[in-house]
N, C-alpha and C. Protein backbone atom coordinates (compact mmCIF):
# COMPACT_ATOMS: atom_id res chain seq x y z
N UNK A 1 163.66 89.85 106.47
CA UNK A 1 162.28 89.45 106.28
C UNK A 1 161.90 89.63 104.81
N UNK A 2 161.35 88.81 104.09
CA UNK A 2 160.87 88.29 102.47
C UNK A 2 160.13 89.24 102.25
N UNK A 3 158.60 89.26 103.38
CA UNK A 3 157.67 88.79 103.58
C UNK A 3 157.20 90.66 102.82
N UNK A 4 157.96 91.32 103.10
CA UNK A 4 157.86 92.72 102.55
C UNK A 4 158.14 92.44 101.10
N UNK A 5 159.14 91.76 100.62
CA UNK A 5 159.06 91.78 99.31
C UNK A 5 158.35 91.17 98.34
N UNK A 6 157.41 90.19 99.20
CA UNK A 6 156.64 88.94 98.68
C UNK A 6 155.52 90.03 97.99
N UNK A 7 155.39 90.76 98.92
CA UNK A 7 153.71 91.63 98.49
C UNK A 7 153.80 92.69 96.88
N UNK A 8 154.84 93.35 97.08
CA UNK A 8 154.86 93.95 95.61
C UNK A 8 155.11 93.07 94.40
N UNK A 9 155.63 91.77 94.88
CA UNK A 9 155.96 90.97 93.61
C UNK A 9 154.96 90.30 93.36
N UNK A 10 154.04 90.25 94.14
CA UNK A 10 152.52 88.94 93.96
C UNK A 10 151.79 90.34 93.23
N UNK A 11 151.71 91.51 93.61
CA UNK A 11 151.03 92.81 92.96
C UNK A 11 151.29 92.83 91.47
N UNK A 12 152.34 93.04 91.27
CA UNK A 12 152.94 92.96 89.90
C UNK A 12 152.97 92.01 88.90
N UNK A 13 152.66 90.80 89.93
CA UNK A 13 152.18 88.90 89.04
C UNK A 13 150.65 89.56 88.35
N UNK A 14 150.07 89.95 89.47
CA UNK A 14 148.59 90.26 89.14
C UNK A 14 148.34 91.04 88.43
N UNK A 15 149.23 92.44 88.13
CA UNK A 15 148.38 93.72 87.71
C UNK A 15 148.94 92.63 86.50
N UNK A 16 150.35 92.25 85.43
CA UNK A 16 150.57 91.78 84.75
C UNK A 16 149.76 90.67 84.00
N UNK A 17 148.98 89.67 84.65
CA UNK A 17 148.62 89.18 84.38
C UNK A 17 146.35 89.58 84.09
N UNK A 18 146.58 90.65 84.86
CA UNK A 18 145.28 91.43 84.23
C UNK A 18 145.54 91.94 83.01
N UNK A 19 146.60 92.64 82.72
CA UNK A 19 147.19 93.21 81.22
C UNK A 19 147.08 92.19 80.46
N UNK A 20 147.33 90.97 80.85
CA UNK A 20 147.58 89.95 79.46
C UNK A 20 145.72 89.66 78.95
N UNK A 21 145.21 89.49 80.30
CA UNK A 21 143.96 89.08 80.60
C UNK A 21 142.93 89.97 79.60
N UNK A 22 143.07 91.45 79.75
CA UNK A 22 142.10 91.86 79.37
C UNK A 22 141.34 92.28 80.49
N UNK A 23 141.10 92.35 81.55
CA UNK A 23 140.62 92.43 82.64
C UNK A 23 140.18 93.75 83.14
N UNK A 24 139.14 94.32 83.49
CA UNK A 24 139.00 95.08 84.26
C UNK A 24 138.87 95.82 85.18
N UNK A 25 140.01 96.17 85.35
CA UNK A 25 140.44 96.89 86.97
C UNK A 25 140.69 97.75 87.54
N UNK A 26 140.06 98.27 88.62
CA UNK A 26 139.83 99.99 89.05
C UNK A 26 141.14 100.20 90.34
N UNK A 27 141.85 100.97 89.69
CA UNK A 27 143.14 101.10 90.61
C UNK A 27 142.83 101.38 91.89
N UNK A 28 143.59 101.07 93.21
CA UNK A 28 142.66 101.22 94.43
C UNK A 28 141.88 99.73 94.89
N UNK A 29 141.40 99.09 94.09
CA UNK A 29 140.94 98.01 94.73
C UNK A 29 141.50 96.93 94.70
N UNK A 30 141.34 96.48 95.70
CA UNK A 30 142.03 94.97 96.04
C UNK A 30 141.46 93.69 95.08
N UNK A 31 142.94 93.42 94.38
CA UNK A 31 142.57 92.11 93.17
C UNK A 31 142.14 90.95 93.93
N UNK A 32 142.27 90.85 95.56
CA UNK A 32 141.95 90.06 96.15
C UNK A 32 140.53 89.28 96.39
N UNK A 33 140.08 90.68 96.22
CA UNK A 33 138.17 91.02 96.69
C UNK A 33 137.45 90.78 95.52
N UNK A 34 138.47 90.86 94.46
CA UNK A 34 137.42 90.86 93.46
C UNK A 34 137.39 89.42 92.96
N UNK A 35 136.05 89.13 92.33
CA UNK A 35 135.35 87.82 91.99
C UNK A 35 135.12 87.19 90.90
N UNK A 36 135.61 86.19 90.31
CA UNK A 36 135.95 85.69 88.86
C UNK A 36 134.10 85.67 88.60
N UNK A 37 134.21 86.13 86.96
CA UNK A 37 132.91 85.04 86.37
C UNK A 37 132.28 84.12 87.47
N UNK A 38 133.22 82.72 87.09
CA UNK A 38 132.67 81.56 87.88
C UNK A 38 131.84 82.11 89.10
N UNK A 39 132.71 82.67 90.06
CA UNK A 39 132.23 82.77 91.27
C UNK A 39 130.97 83.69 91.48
N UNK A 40 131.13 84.78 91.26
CA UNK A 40 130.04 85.54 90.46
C UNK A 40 128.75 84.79 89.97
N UNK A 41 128.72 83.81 89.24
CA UNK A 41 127.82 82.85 88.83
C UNK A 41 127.16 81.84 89.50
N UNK A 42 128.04 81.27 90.47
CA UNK A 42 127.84 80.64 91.80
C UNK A 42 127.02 81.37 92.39
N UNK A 43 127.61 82.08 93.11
CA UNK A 43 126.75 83.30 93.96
C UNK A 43 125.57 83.89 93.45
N UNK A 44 125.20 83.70 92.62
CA UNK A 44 123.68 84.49 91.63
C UNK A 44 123.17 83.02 91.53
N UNK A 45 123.17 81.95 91.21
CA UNK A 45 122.86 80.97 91.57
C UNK A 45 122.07 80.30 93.07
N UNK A 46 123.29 80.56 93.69
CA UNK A 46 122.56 80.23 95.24
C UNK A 46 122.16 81.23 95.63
N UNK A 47 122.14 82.69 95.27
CA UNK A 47 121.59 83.44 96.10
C UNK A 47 119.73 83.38 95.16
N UNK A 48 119.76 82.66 94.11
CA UNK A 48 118.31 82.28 93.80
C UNK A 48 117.83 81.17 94.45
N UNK A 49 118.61 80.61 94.63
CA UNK A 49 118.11 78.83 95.05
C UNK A 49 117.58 79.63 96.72
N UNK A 50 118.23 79.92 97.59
CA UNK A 50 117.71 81.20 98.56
C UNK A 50 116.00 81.61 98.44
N UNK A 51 116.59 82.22 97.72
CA UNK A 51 115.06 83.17 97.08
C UNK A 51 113.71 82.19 96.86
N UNK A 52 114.15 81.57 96.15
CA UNK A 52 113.18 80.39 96.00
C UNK A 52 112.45 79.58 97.06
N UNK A 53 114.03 78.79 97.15
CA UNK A 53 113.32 78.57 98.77
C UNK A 53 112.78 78.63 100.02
N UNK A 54 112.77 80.51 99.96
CA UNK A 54 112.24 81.30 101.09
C UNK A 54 110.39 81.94 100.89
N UNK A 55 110.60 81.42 99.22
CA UNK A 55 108.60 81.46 98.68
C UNK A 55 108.05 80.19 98.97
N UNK A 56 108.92 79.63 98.97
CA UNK A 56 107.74 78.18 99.82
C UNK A 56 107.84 77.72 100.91
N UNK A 57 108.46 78.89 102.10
CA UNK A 57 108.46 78.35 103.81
C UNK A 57 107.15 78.75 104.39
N UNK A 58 105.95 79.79 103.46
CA UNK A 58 104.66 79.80 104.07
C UNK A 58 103.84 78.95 103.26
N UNK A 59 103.78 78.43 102.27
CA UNK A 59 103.56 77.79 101.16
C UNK A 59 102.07 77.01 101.93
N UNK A 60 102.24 76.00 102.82
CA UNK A 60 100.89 75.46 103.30
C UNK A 60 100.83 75.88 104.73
N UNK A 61 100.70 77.56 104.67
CA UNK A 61 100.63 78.50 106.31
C UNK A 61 99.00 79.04 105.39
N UNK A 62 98.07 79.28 106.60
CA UNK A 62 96.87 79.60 106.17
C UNK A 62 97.10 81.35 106.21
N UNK A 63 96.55 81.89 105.49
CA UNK A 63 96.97 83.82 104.61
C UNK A 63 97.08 84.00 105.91
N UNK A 64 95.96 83.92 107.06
CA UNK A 64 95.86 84.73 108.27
C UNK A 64 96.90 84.73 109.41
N UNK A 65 97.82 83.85 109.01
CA UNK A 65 98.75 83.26 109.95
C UNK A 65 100.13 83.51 109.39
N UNK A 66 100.02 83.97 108.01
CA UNK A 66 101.74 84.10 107.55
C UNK A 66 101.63 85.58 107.32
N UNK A 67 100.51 86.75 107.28
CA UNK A 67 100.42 87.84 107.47
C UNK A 67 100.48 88.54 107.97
N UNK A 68 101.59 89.88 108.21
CA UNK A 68 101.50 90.55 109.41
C UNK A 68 100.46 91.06 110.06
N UNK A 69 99.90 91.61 109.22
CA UNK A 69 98.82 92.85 109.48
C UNK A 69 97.69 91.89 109.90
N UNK A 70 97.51 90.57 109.82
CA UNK A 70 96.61 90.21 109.98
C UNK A 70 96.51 89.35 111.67
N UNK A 71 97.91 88.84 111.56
CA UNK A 71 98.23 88.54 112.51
C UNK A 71 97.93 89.54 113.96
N UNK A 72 98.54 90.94 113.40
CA UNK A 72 98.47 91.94 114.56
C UNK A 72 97.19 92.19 114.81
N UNK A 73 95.96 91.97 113.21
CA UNK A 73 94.90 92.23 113.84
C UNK A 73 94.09 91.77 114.86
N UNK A 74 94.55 89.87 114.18
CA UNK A 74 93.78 89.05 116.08
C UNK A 74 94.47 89.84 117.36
N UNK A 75 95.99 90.27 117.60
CA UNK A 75 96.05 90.43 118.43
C UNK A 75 95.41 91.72 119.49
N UNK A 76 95.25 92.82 118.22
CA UNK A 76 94.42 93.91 118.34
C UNK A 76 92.83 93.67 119.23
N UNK A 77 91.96 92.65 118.60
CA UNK A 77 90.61 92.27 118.74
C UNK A 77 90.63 91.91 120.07
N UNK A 78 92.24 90.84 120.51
CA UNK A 78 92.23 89.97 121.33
C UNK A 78 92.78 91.35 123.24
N UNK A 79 92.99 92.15 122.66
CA UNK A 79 93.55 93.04 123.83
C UNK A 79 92.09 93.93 123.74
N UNK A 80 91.69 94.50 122.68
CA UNK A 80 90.43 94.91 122.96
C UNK A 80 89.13 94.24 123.79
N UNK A 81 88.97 92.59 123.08
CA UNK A 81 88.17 91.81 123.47
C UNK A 81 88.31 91.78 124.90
N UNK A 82 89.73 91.12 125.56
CA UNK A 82 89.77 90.70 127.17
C UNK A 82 90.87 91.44 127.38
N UNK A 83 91.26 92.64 127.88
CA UNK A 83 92.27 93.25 128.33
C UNK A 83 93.13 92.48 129.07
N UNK A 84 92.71 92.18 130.07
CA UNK A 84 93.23 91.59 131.19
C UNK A 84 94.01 90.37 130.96
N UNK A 85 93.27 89.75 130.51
CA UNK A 85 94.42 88.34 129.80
C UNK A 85 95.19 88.89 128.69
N UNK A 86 95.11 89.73 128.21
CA UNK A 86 95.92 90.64 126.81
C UNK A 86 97.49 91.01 127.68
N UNK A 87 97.18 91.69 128.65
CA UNK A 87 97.94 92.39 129.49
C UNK A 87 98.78 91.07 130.56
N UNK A 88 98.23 89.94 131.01
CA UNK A 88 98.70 88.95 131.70
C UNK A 88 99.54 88.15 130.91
N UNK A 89 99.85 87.74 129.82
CA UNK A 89 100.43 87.17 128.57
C UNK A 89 101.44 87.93 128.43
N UNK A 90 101.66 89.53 128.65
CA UNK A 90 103.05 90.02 128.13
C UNK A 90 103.03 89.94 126.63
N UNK A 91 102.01 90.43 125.88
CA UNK A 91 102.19 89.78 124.55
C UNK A 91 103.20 90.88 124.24
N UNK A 92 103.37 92.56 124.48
CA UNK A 92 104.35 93.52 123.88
C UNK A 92 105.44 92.23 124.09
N UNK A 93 105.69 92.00 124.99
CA UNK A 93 107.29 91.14 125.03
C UNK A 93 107.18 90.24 123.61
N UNK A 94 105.97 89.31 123.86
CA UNK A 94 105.85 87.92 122.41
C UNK A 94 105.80 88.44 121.25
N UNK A 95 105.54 89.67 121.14
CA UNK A 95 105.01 89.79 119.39
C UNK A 95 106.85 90.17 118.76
N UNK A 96 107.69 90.41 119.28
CA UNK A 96 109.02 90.57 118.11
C UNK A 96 109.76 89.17 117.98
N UNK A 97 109.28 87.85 119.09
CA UNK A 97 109.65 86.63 118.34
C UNK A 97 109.13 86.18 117.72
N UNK A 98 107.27 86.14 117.78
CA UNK A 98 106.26 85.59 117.21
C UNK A 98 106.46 86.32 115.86
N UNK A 99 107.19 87.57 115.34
CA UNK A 99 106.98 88.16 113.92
C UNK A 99 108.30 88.00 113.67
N UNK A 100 109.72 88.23 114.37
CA UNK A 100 110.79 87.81 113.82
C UNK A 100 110.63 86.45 112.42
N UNK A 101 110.47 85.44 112.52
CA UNK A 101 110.61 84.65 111.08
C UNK A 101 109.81 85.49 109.95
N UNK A 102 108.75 86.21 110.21
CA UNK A 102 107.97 85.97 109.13
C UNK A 102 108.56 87.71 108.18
N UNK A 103 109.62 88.59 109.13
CA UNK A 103 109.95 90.13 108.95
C UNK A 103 111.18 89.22 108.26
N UNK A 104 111.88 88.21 108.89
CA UNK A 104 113.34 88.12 108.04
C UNK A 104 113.07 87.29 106.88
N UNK A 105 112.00 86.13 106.60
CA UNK A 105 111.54 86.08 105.27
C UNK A 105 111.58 87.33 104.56
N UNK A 106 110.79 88.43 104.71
CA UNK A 106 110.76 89.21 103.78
C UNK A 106 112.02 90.21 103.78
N UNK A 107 112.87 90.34 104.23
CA UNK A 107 114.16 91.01 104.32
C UNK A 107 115.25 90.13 103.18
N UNK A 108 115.15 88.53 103.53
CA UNK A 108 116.02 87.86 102.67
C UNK A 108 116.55 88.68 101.46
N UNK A 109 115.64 89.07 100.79
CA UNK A 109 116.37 89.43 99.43
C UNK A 109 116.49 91.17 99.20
N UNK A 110 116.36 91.91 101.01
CA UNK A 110 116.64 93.74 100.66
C UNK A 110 117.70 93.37 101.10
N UNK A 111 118.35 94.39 100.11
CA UNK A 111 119.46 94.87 100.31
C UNK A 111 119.78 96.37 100.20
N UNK A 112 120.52 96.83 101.17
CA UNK A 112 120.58 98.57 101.37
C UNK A 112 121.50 98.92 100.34
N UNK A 113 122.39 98.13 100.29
CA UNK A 113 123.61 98.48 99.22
C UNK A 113 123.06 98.89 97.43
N UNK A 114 121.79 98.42 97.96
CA UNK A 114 121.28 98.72 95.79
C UNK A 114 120.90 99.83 95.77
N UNK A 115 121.38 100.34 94.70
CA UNK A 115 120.81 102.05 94.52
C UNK A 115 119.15 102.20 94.34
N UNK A 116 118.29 101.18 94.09
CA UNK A 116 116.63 101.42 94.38
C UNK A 116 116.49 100.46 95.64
N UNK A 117 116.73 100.51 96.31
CA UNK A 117 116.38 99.81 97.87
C UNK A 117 115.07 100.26 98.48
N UNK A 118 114.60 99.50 99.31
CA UNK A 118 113.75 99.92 99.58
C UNK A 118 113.84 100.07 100.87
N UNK A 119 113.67 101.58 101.66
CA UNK A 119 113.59 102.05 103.02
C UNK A 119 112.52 100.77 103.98
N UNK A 120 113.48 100.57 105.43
CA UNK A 120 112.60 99.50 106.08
C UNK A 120 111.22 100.57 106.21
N UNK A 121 111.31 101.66 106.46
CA UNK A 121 110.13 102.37 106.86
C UNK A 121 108.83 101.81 105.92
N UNK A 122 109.11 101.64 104.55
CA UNK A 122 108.36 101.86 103.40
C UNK A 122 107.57 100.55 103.53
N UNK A 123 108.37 99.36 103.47
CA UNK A 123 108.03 98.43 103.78
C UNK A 123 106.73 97.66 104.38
N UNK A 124 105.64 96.45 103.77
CA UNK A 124 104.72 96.89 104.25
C UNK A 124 104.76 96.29 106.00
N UNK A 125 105.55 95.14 106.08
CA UNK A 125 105.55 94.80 107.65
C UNK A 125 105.61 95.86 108.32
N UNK A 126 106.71 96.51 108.17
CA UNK A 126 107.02 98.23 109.12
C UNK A 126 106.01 98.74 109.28
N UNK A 127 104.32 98.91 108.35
CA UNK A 127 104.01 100.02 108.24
C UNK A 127 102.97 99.31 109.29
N UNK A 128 102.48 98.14 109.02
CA UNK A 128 101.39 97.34 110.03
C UNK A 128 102.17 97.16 111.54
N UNK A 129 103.06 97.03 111.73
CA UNK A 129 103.76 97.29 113.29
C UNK A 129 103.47 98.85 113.80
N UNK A 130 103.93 99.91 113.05
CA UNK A 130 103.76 100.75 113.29
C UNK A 130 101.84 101.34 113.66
N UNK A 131 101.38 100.56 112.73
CA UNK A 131 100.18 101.02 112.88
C UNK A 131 99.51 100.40 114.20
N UNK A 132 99.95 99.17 114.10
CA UNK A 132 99.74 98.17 115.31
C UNK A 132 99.86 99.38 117.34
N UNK A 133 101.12 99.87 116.83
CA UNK A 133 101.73 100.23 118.29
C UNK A 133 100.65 101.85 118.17
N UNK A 134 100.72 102.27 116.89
CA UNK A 134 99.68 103.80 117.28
C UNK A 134 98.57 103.19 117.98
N UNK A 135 98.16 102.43 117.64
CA UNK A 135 96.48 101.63 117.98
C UNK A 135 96.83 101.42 119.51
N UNK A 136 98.03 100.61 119.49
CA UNK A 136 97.99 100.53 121.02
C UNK A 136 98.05 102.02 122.07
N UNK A 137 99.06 102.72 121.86
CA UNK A 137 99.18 103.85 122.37
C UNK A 137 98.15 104.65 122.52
N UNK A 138 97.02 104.60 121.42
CA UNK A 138 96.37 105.45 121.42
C UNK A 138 94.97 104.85 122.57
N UNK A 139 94.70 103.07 122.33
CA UNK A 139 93.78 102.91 123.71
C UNK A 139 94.40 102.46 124.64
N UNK A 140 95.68 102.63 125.06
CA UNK A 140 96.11 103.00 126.60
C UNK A 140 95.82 104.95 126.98
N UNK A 141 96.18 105.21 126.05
CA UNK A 141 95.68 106.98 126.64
C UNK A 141 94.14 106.81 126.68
């Protein structure tokens, strides 16, 4: 079988050809994983074209309707206002599809992996859900 000898000799094409290169490379990691310029550039590219295009999916949504907190507030008024139809609707079930798009808009661009990340807790959707469910909890007791 080659196929054992294929691997130290493609290793040795590479580390060699990082030497000629100039290249910078941290022993331990796979030359495989790692990402030219170009690609690198690509990727920071579309991951803006992304970004961009995720500031104009509320773009003609009216404030009250692409907002969490505001959103939760009709629903707040609306369980206070008529319980009974609040409670017949199942809205606890509707409200994590009805807010799913508008929580992964704003997630698009966290990332946990960056050393200043920002905790989901901190976050302001998190903090209006959370406040949302004390409110509830607190007028069911």
């Amino acid at each position: 079988d080659n196929s054992s000898e294929f691997i130290p000799q493609c290793r040795t094409c590479r580390r060699q050809a990082r030497e000629h290169s100039g290249e910078d490379h941290h022993e331990g990691l796979s030359s495989d994983e790692e990402l030219t310029p170009t690609e690198v550039d690509e990727f920071q590219k579309s991951q803006d074209n992304v970004l961009e295009d995720s500031r104009k999916i509320f773009e003609d949504v009216h404030a009250d309707f692409c907002d969490i907190r505001k959103i939760l507030l009709k629903f707040q008024d609306w369980k206070e206002k008529f319980p009974d139809s609040y409670c017949d609707a199942y809205i606890s079930f509707c409200l994590p599809k009805l807010l799913n798009p508008l929580i992964r808009v704003q997630l698009i661009s966290w990332n946990p992996l960056e050393q200043n990340f920002t905790e989901l807790e901190e976050m302001p959707w998190f903090r209006a859900i959370e406040e949302f469910s004390d409110a509830e909890n607190v007028s069911e007791s």
